[in-house]
Each structure stands twice: as C-alpha cells, then as structure tokens.
C-alpha atoms as a PDB file:
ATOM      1  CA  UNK A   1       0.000   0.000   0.000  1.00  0.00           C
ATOM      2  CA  UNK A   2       2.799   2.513   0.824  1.00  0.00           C
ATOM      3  CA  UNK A   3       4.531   1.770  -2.298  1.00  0.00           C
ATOM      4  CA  UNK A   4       1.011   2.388  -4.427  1.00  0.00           C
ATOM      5  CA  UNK A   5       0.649   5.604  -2.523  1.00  0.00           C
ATOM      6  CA  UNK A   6       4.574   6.714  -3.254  1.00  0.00           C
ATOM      7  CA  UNK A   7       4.047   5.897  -7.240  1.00  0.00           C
ATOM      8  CA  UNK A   8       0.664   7.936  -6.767  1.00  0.00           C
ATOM      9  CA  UNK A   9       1.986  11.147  -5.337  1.00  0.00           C
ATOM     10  CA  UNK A  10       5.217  10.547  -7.648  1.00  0.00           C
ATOM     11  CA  UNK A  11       2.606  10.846 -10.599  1.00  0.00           C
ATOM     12  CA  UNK A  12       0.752  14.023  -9.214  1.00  0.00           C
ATOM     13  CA  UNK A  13       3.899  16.061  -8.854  1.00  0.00           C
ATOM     14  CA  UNK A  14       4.409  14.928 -12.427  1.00  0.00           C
ATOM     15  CA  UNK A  15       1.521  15.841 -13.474  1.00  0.00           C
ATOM     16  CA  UNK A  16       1.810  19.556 -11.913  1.00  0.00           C
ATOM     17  CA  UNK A  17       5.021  19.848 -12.890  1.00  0.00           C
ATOM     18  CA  UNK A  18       4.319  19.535 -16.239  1.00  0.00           C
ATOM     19  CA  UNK A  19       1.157  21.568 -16.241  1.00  0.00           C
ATOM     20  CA  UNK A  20       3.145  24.207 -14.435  1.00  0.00           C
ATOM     21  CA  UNK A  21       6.242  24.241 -17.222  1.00  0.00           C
ATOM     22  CA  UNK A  22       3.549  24.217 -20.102  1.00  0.00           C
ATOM     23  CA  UNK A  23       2.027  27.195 -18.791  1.00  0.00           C
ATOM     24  CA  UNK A  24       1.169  29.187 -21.654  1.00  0.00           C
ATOM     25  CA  UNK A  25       2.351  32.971 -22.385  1.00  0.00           C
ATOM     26  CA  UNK A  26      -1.342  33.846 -22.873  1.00  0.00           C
ATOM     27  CA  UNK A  27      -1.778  33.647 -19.362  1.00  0.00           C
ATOM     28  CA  UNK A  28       0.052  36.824 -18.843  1.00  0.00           C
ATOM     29  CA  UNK A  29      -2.694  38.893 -20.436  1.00  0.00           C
ATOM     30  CA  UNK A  30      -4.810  39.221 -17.836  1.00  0.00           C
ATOM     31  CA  UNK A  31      -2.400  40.065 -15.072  1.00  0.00           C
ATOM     32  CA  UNK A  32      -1.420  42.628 -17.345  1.00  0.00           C
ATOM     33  CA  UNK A  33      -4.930  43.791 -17.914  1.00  0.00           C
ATOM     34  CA  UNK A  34      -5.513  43.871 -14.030  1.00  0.00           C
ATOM     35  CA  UNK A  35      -1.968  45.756 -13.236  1.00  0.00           C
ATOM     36  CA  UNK A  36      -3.126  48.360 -15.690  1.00  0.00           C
ATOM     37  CA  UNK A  37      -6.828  48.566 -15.261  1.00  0.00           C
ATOM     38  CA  UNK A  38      -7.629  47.402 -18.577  1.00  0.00           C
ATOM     39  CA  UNK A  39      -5.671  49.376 -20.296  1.00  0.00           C
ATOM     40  CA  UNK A  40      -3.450  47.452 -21.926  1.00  0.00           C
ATOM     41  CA  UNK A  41      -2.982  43.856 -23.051  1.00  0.00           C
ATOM     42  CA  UNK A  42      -0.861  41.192 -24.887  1.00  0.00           C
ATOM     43  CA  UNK A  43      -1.959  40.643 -28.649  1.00  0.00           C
ATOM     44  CA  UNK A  44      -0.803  37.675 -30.273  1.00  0.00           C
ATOM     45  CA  UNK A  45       0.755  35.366 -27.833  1.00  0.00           C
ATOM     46  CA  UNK A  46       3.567  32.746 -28.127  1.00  0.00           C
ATOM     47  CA  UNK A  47       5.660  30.237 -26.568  1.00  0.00           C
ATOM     48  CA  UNK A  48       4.801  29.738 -22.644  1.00  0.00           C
ATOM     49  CA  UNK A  49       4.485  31.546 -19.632  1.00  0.00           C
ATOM     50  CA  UNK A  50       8.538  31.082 -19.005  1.00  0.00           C
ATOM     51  CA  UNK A  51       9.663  31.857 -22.622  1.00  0.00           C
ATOM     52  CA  UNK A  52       7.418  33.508 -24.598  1.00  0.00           C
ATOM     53  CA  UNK A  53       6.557  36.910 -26.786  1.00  0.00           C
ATOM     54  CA  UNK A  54       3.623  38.923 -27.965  1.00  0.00           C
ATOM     55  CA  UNK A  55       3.356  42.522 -28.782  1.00  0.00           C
ATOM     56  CA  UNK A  56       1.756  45.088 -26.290  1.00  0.00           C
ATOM     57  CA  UNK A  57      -1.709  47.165 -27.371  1.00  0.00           C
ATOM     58  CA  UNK A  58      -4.235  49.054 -26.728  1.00  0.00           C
ATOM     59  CA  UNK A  59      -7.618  48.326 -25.221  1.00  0.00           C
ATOM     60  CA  UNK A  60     -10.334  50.097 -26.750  1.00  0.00           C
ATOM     61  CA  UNK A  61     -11.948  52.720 -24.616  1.00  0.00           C
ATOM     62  CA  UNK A  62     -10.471  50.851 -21.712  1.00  0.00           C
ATOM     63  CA  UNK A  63     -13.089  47.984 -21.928  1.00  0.00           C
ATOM     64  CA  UNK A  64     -13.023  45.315 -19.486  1.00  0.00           C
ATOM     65  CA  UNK A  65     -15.137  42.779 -21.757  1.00  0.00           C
ATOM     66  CA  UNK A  66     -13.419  41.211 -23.891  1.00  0.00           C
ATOM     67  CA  UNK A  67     -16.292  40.452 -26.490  1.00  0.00           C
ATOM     68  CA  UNK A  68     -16.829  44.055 -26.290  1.00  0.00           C
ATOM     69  CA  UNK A  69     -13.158  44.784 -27.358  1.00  0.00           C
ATOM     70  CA  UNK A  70     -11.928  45.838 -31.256  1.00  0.00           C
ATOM     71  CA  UNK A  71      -9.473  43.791 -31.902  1.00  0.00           C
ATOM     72  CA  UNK A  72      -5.799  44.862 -30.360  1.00  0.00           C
ATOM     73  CA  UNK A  73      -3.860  46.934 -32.044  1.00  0.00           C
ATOM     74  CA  UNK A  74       0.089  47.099 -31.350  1.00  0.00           C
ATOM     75  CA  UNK A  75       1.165  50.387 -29.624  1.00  0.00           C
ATOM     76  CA  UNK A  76       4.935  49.529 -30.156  1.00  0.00           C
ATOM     77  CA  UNK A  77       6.738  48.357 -33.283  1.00  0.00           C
ATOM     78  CA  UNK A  78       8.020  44.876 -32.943  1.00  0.00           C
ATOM     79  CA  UNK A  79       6.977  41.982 -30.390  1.00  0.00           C
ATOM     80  CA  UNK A  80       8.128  41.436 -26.596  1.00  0.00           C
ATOM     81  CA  UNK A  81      10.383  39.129 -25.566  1.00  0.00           C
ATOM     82  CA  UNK A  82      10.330  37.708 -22.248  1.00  0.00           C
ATOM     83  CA  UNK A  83      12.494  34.659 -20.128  1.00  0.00           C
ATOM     84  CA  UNK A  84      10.458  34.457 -16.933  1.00  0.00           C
ATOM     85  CA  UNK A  85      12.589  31.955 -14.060  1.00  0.00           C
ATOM     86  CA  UNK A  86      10.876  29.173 -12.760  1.00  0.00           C
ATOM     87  CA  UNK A  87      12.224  30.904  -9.050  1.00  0.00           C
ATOM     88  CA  UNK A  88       8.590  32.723  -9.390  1.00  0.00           C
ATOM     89  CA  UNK A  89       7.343  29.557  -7.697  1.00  0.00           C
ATOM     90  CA  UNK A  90       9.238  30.174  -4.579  1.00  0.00           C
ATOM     91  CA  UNK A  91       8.223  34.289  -4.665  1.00  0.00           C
ATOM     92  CA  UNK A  92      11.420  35.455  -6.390  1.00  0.00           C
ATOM     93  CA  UNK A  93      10.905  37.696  -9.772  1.00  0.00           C
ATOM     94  CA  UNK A  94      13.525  37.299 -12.408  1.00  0.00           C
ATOM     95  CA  UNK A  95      12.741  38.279 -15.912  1.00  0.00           C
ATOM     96  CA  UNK A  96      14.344  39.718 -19.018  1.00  0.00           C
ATOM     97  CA  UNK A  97      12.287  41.299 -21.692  1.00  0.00           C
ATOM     98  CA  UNK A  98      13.326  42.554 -24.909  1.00  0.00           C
ATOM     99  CA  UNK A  99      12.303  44.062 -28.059  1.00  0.00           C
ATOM    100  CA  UNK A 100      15.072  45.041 -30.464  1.00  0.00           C
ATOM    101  CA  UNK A 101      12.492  47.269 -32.340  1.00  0.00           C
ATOM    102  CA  UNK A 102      12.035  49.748 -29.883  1.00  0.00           C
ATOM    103  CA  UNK A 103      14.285  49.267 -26.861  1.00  0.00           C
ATOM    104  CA  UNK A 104      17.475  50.487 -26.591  1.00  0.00           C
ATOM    105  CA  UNK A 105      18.904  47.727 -24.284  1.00  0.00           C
ATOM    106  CA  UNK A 106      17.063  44.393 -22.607  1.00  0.00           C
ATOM    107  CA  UNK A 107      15.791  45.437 -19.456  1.00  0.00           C
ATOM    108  CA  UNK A 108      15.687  42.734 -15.989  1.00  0.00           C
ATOM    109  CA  UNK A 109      12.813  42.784 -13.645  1.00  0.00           C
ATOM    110  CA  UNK A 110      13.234  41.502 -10.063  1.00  0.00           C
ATOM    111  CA  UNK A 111      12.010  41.338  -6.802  1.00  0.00           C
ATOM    112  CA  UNK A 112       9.168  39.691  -5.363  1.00  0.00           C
ATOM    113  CA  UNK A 113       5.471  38.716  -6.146  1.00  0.00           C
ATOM    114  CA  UNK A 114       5.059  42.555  -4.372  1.00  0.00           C
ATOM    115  CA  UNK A 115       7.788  45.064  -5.671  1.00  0.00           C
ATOM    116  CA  UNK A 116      10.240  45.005  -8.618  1.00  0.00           C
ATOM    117  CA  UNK A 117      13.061  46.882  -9.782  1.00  0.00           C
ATOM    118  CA  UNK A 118      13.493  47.591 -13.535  1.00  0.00           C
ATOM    119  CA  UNK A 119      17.187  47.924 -14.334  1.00  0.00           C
ATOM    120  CA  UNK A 120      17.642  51.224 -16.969  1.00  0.00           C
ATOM    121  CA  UNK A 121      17.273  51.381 -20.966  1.00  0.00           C
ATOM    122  CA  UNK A 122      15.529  53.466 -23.361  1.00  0.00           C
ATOM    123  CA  UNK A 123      12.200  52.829 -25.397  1.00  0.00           C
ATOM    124  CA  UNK A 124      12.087  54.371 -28.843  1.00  0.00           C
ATOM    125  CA  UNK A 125       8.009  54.682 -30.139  1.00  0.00           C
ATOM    126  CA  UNK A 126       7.014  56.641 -33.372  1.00  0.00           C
ATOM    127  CA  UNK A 127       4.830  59.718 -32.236  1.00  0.00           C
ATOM    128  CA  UNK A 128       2.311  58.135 -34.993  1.00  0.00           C
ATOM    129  CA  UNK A 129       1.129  54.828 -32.192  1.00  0.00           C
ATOM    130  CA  UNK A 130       0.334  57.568 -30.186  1.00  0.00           C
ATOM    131  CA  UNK A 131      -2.818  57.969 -32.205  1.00  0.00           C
ATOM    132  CA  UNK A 132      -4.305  54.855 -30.609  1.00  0.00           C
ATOM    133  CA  UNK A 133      -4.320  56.279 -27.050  1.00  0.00           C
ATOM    134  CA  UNK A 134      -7.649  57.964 -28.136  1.00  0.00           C
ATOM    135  CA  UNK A 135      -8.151  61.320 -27.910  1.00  0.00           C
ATOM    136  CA  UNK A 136      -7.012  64.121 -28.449  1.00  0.00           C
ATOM    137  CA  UNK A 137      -4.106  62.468 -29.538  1.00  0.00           C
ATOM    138  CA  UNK A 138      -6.400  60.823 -32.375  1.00  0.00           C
ATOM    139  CA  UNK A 139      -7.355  64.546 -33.557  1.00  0.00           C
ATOM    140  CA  UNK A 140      -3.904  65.986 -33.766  1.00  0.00           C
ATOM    141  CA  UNK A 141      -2.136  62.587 -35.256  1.00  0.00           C
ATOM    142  CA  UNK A 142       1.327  63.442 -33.982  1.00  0.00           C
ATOM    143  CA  UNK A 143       4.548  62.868 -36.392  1.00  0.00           C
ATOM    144  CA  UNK A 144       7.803  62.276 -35.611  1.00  0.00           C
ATOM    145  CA  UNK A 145      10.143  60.505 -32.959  1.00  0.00           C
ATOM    146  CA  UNK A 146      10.040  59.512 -28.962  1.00  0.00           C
ATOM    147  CA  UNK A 147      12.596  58.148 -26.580  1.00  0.00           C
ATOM    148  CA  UNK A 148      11.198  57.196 -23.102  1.00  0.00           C
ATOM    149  CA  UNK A 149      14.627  56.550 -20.901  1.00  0.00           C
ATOM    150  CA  UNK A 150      15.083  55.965 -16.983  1.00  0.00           C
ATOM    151  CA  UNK A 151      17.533  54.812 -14.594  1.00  0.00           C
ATOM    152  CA  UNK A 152      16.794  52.275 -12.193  1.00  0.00           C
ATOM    153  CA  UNK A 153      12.680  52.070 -11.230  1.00  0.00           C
ATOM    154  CA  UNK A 154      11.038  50.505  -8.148  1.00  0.00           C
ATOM    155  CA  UNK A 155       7.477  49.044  -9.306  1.00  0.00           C
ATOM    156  CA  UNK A 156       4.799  47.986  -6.276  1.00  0.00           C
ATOM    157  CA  UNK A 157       1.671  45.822  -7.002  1.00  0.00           C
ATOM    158  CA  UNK A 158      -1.018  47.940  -4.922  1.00  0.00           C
ATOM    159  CA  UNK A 159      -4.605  47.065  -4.381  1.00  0.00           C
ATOM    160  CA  UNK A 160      -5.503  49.021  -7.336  1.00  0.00           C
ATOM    161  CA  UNK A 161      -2.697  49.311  -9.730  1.00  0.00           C
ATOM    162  CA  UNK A 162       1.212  49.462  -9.821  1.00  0.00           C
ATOM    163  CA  UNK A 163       3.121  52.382  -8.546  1.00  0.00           C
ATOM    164  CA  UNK A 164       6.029  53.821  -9.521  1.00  0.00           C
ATOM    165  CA  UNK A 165       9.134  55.394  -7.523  1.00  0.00           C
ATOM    166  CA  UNK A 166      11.909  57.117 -10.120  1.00  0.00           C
ATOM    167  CA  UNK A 167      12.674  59.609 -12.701  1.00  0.00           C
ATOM    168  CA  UNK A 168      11.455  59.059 -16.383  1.00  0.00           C
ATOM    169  CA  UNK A 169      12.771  61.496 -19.663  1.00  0.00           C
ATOM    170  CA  UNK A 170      10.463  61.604 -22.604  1.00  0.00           C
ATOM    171  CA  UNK A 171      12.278  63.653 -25.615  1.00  0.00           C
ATOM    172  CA  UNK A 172      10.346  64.175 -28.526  1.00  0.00           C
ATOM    173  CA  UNK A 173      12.027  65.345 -32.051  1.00  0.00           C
ATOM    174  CA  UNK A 174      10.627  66.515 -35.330  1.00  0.00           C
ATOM    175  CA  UNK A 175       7.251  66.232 -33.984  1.00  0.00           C
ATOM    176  CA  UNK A 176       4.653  67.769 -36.571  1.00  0.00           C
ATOM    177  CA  UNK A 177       0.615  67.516 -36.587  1.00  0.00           C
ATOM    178  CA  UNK A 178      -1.782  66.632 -39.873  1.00  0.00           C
ATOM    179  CA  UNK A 179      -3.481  69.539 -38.671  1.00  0.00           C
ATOM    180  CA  UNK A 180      -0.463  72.012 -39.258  1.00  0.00           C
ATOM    181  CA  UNK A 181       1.317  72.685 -42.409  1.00  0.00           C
ATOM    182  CA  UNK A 182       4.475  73.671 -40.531  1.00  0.00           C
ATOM    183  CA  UNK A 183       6.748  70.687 -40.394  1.00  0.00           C
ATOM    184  CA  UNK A 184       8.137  69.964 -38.022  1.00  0.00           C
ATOM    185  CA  UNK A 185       6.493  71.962 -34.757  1.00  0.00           C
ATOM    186  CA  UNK A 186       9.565  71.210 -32.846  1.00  0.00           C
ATOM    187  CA  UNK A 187      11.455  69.547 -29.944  1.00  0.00           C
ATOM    188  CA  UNK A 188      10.031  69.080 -26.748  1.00  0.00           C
ATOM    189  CA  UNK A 189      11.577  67.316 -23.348  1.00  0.00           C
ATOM    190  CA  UNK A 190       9.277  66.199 -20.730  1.00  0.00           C
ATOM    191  CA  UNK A 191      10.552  65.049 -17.138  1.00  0.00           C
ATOM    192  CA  UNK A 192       7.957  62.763 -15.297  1.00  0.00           C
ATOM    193  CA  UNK A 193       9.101  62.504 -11.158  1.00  0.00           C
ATOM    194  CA  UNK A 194       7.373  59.429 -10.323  1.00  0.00           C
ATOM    195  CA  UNK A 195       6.414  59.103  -6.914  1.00  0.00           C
ATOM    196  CA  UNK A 196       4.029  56.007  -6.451  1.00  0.00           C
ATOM    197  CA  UNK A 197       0.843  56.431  -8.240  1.00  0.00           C
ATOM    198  CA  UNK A 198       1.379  60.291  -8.800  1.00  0.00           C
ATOM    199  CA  UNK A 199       3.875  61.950 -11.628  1.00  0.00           C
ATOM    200  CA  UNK A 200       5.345  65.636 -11.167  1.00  0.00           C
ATOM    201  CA  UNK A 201       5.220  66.442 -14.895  1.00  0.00           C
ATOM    202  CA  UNK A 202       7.567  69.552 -16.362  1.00  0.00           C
ATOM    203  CA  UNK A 203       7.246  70.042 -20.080  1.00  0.00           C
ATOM    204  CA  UNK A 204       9.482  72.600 -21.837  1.00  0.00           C
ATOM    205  CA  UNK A 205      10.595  73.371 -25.895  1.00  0.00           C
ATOM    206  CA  UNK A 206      13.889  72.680 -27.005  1.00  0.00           C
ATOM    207  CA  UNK A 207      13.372  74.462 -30.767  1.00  0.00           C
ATOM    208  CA  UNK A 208      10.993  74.881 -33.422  1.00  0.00           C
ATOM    209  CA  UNK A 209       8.178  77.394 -33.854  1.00  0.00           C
ATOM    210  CA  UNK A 210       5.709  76.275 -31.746  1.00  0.00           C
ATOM    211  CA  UNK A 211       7.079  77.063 -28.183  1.00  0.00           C
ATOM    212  CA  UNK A 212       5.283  74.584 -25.522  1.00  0.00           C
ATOM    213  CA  UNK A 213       5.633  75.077 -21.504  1.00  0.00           C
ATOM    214  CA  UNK A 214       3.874  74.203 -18.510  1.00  0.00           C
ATOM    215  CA  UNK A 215       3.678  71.249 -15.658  1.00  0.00           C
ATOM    216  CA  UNK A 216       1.237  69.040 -14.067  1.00  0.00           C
ATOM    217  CA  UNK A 217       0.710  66.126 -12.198  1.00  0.00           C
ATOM    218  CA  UNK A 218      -0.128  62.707 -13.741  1.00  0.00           C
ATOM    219  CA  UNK A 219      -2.410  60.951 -11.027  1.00  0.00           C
ATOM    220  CA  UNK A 220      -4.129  57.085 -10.952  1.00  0.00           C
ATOM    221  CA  UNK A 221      -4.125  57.421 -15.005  1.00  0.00           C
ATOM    222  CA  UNK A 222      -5.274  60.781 -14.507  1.00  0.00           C
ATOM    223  CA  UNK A 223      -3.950  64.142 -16.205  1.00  0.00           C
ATOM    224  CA  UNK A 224      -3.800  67.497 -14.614  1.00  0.00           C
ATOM    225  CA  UNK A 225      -1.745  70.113 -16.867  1.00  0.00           C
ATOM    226  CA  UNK A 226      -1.519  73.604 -16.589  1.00  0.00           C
ATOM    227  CA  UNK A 227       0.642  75.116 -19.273  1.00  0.00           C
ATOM    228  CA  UNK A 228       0.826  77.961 -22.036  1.00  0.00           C
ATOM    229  CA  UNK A 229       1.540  77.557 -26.197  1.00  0.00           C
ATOM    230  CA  UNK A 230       2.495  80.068 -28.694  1.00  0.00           C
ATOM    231  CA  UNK A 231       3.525  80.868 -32.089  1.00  0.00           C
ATOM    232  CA  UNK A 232       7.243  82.519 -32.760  1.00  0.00           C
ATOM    233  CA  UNK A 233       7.744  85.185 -34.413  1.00  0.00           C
ATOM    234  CA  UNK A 234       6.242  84.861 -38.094  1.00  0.00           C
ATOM    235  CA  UNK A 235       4.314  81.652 -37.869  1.00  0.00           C
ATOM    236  CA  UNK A 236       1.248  83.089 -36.036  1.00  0.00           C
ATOM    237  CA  UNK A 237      -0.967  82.561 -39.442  1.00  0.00           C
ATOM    238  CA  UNK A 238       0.559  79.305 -40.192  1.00  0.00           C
ATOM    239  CA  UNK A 239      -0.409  78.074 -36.251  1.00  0.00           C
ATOM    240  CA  UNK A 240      -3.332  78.990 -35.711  1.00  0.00           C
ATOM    241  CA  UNK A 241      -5.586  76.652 -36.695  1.00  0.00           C
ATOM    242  CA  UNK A 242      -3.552  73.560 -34.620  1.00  0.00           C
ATOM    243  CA  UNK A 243      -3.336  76.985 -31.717  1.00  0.00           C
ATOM    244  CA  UNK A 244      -6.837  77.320 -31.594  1.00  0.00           C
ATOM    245  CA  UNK A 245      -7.504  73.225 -30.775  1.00  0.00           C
ATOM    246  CA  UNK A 246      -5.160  73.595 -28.192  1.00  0.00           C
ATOM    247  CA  UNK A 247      -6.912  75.919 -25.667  1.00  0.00           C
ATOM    248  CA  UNK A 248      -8.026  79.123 -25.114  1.00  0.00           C
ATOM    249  CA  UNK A 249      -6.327  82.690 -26.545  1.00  0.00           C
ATOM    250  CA  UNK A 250      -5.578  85.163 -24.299  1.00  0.00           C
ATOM    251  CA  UNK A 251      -3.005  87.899 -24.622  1.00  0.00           C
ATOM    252  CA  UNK A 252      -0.301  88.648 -22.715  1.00  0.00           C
ATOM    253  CA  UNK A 253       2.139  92.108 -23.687  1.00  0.00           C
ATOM    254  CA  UNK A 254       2.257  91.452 -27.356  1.00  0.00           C
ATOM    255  CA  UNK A 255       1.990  88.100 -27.834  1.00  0.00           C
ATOM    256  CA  UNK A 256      -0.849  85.708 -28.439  1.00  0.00           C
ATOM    257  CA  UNK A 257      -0.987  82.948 -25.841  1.00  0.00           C
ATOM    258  CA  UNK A 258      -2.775  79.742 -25.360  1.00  0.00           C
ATOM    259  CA  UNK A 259      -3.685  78.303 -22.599  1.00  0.00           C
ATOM    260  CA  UNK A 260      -3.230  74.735 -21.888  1.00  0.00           C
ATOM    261  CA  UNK A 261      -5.340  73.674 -19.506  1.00  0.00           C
ATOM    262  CA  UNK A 262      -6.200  70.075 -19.182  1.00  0.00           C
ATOM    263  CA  UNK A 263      -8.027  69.044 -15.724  1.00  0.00           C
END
C-alpha cells in the first residue's frame, strides 16, 4: 500500500510539474490587464508563460469585456520578448524582456510577487502609435520621434494598480501635426518625477516654432496640466488653426498665448 501511494503522489507532482512548465504565455494577459486597469494587453501570444513573446496594445476605450473589445492593435513596433525563471514559484521575480524594435537595451525585472526593480534602458516609439491612445491624440495625429529613458525604477503591485518610484525622460524630435502645415512643430523634453501612483510632470521646448511650456501632475491614469503655447515670431498665421484646438487665446504684452489647460 505505501509503495502504491509513493508511485501515486510521484505521478501528481508529475503531473503539476508539467502543467506548471507548459504554462502558456497567454496567461500573462490578464495580469497585465488587471496591473493596468484594462488598459493594456498582450496581442498575439507565443511560446509559454517562461519563454514567450507577444506585442503590447491598446484596449479600446479601456473595456473590461473582452467580447466588447476591437481587436488589439500594437502600440509599439516589434513583439516582446520575455524569459520568466521558474524561481517565481518560490516568490522570487527574475525576468528579461526585450524588443530590439524599440528598446534600446534588454531590461531585468526583479524582486518579489510585491515590488520590482526595472534595471535602466531606453524605449524608442514613433509619435504616430500615439494615435491609438484615443483622444485628443487621435485629432492631432502626432509625427515624428520619442525616446522614453530611466535609470533604475522601483514598481509595487497595490490594491488598485502598480506604482512607480523614479525619474522618467520623454524627448520628442521633429514632432509635426496633420493639422499644421508647418513641419516639423519642434522639440520638446518632458521630465515625469514618479512618486508612487502620482507623476510631477515639467514640459518645456527645445526648438521649433511652436514654443510649448507648462507642468502638471499625472495621477491614478489621470492628467492634470496647466501650461501655455504660442507661435514665434512669423508663424502666427501658419499656427493657428492647430493653436486654436489647443486651448483658449488670451493675450499677454504682445503676444498671443494659449492656454493649456487640461483638468
């Protein structure tokens, strides 16, 4: 009897083993979908939940049913790498990701089931994906190019959502509008102080004739901006239709401003 009940309990841990190893990427949708309150998925899954890929997108409108849901739509160029450890099991995080097409460097997440660090790189995105966020980003379709950088991050799984502690740098060249014959607009830096699940945001121009300036706070997904836009010198006429979208006109001296206000 004790040697049937050995060979038994041999066979389960087979058994679960085997499940657990087979595990398949797609499983890591859903977690995502949950970190990010539905804002985001995995589109096109492959391999298994330890060695697998599938690009990031999208979802619609933020829309928690999935029969409800357009179908996903890639916000980065190029598909996700990832090499999760089987130490997961014992409530150690070790995974690489990578995605040639858009990150400068393979990043490592580790830590626990609880907090992470992300070890730096860069993520390179064509201002064009940005369309898909909805609007008004839909309205303007931005042009040009984006590099997201940091240094060292500390992620926390919270109740409702991740957090974030660390510095992020978003520089944006040669960024034009369809709405604006001027091409391009300009360069624009934006620092984002993360400090758990709020974002001191500072936006300032680096050239170009449309000058852009303000800062905010980014807040549970939520955007508070309060900033000003004008024309230089010369381009007033050639502005003012994308100007007007913007915000409000008000003057101030000499000069035509807009107010950026977005609450």
């Amino acid at each position: 009897m004790r040697v049937v009940f050995i060979w038994f309990v041999a066979a389960l841990l087979m058994v679960i083993i085997t499940v657990v190893v087979m595990l398949p990427a797609a499983w890591l949708a859903p977690v995502l979908e949950q970190q990010t309150d539905a804002r985001f998925s995995l589109g096109d899954t492959e391999g298994s939940l330890w060695d697998g890929s599938a690009f990031l997108g999208v979802v619609s409108g933020g829309e928690k049913s999935a029969i409800a849901r357009a179908p996903l739509k890639p916000l980065f160029p190029g598909r996700f790498h990832w090499r999760l450890s089987p130490m997961l099991l014992l409530g150690r995080v070790d995974m690489r990701i990578d995605n040639r097409d858009v990150l400068t460097q393979p990043v490592n997440l580790q830590g626990n089931w609880h907090q992470w660090t992300l070890t730096p790189s860069a993520l390179l995105l064509p201002a064009e994906r940005l369309s898909s966020l909805g609007a008004p980003l839909n309205t303007l379709k931005p042009s040009g190019r984006m590099r997201l950088s940091w240094q060292i991050l500390t992620l926390s799984s919270m109740p409702d959502g991740i957090t974030i502690d660390g510095r992020m740098q978003l520089d944006m060249t040669e960024i034009a509008s369809a709405l604006s014959p001027v091409k391009p607009l300009g360069a624009y830096q934006l620092q984002l102080d993360w400090r758990g699940a709020l974002a001191q945001l500072t936006l300032k121009t680096l050239s170009g004739p449309l000058q852009l300036h303000g800062s905010g706070v980014l807040a549970n997904g939520r955007l508070q901006f309060s900033g000003e836009a004008w024309a230089q010198e010369g381009q007033e006429q050639r502005l003012a239709i994308l100007l007007n979208l913007l915000g409000q006109r008000r003057q101030q001296g000499n000069r035509n401003i807009i107010a950026l206000e977005f609450k």
